[in-house]
C-alpha atoms as a PDB file:
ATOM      1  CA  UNK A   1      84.714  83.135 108.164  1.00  0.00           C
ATOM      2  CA  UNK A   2      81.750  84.866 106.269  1.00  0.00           C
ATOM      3  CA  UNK A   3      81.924  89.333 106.942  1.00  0.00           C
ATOM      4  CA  UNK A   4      78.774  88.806 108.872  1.00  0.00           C
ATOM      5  CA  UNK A   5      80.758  86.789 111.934  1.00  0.00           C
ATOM      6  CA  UNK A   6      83.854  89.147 111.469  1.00  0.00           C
ATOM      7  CA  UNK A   7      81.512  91.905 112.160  1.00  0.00           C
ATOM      8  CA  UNK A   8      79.869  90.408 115.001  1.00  0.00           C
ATOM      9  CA  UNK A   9      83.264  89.921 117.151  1.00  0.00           C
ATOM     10  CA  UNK A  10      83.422  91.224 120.285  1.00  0.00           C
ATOM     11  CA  UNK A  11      86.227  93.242 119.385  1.00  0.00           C
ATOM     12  CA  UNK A  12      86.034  96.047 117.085  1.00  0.00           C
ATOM     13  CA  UNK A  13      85.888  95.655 113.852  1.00  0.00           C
ATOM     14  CA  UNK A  14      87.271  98.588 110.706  1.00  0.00           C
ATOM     15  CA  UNK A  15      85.983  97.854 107.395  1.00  0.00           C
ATOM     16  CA  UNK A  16      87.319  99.661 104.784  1.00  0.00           C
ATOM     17  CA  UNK A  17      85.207 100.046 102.324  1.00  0.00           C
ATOM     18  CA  UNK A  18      87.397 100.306  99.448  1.00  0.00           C
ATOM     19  CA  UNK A  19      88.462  99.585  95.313  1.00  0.00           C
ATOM     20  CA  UNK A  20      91.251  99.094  93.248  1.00  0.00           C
ATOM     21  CA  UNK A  21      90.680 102.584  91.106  1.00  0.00           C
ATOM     22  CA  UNK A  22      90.157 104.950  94.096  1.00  0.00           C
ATOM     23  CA  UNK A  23      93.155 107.469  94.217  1.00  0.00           C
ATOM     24  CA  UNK A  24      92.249 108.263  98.364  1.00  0.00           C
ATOM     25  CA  UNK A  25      91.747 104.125  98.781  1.00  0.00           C
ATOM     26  CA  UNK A  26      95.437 104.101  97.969  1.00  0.00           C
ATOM     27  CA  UNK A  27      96.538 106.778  99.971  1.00  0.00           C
ATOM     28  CA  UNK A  28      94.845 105.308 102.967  1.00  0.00           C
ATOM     29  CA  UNK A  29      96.600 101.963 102.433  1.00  0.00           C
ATOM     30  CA  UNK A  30     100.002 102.299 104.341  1.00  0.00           C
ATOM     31  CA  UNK A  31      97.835 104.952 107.006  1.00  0.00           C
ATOM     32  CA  UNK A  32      95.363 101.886 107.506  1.00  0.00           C
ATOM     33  CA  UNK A  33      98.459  99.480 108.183  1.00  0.00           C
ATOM     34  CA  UNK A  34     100.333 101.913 110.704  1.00  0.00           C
ATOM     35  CA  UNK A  35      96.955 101.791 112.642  1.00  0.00           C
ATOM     36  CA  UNK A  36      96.705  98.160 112.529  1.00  0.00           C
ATOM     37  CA  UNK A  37     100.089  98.175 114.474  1.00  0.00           C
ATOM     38  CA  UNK A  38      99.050 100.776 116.883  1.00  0.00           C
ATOM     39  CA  UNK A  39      95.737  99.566 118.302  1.00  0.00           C
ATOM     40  CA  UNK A  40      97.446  95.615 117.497  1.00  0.00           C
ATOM     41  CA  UNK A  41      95.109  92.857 118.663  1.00  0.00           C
ATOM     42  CA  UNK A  42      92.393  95.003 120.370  1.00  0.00           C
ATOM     43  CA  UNK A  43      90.527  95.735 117.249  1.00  0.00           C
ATOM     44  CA  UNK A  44      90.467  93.854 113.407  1.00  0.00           C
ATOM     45  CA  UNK A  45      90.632  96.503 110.092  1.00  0.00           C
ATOM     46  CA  UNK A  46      89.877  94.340 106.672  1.00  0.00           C
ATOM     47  CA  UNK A  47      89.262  95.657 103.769  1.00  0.00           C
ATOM     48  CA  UNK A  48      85.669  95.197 101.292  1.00  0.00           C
ATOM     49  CA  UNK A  49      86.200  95.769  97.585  1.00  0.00           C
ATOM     50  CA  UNK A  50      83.238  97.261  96.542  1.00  0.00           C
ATOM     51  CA  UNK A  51      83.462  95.928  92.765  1.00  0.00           C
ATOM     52  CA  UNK A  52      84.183  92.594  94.028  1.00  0.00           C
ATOM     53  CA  UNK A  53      81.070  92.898  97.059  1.00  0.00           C
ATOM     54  CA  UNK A  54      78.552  94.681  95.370  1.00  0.00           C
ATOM     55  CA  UNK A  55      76.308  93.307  98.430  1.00  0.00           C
ATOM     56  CA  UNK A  56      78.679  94.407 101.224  1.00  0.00           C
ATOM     57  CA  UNK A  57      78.681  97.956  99.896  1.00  0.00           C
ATOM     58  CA  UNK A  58      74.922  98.194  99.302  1.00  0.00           C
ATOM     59  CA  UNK A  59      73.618  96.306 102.352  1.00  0.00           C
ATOM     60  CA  UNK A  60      75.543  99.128 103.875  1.00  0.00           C
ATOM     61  CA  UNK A  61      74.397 102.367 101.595  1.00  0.00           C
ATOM     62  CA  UNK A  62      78.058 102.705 100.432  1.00  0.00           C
ATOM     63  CA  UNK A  63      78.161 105.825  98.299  1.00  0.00           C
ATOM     64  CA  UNK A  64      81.695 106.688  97.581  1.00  0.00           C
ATOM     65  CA  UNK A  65      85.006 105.061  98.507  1.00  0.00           C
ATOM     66  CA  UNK A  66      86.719 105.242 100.819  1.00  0.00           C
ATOM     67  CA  UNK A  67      83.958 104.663 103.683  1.00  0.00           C
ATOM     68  CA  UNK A  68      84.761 103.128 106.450  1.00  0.00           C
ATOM     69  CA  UNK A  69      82.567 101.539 109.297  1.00  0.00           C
ATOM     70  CA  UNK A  70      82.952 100.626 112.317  1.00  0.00           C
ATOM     71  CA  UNK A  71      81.587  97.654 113.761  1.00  0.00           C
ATOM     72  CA  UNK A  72      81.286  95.680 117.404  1.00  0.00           C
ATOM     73  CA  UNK A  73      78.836  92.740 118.098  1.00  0.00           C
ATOM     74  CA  UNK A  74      77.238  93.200 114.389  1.00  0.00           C
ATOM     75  CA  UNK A  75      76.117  97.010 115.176  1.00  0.00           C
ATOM     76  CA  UNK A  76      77.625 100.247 113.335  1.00  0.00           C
ATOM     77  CA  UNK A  77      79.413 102.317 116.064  1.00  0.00           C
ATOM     78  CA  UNK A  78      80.659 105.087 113.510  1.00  0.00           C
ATOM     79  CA  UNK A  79      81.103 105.787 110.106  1.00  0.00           C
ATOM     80  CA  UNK A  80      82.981 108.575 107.664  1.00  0.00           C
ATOM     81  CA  UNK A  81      83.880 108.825 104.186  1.00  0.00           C
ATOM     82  CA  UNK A  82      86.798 110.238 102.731  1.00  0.00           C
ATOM     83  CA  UNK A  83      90.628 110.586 103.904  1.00  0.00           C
ATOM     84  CA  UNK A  84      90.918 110.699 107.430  1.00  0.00           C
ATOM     85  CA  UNK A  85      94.192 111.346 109.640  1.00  0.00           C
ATOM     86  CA  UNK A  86      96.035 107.629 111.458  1.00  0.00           C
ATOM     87  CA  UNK A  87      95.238 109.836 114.375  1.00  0.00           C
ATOM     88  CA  UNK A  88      91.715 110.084 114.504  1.00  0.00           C
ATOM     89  CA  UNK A  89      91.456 106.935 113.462  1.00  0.00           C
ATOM     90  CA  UNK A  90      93.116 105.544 116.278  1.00  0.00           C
ATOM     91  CA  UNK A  91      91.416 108.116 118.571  1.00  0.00           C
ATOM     92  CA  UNK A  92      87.968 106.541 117.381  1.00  0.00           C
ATOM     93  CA  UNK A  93      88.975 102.827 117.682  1.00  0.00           C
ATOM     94  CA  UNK A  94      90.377 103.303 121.476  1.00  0.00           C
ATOM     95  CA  UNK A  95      86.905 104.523 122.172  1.00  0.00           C
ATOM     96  CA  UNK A  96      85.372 101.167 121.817  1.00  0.00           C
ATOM     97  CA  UNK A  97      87.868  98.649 122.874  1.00  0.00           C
END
């Protein structure tokens, strides 16, 4: 499956824009997973390294990492850089399932 039809599920979609060097990537790791198991089936969250997808990251005017984007049916719903609390994050997902 190609990021373009993962992003145009019906179901939400997190991307993490993310890379291996990024000190608040890491740090959102185990936050990112603990979200996964809240909102379970009703959304997907998958990660993008931006070293690796160069294209992903500028396609999407990826600045710094961590961004994250939020995606349903191939349109941006939200985005935010930087650390951000499990609890937003959920709070944000809910929104659009």
């Amino acid at each position: 499956m190609t990021f373009n039809e993962i992003i145009a599920a019906d179901k939400p979609v997190l991307v993490d824009f993310t890379a291996s060097w990024c000190g608040p990537c890491k740090m959102m790791a185990p936050v990112l997973k603990e979200v996964k198991q809240e909102v379970g089936d009703s959304a997907s969250i998958i990660k993008v390294d931006v070293d690796q997808s160069p294209a992903a990251a500028q396609a999407y005017n990826v600045q710094g990492v961590p961004t994250f984007i939020l995606f349903k049916q191939g349109k941006i719903l939200w985005r935010q850089s930087g650390v951000i609390p499990k609890a937003n994050l959920i709070k944000i997902i809910n929104q659009f399932t």
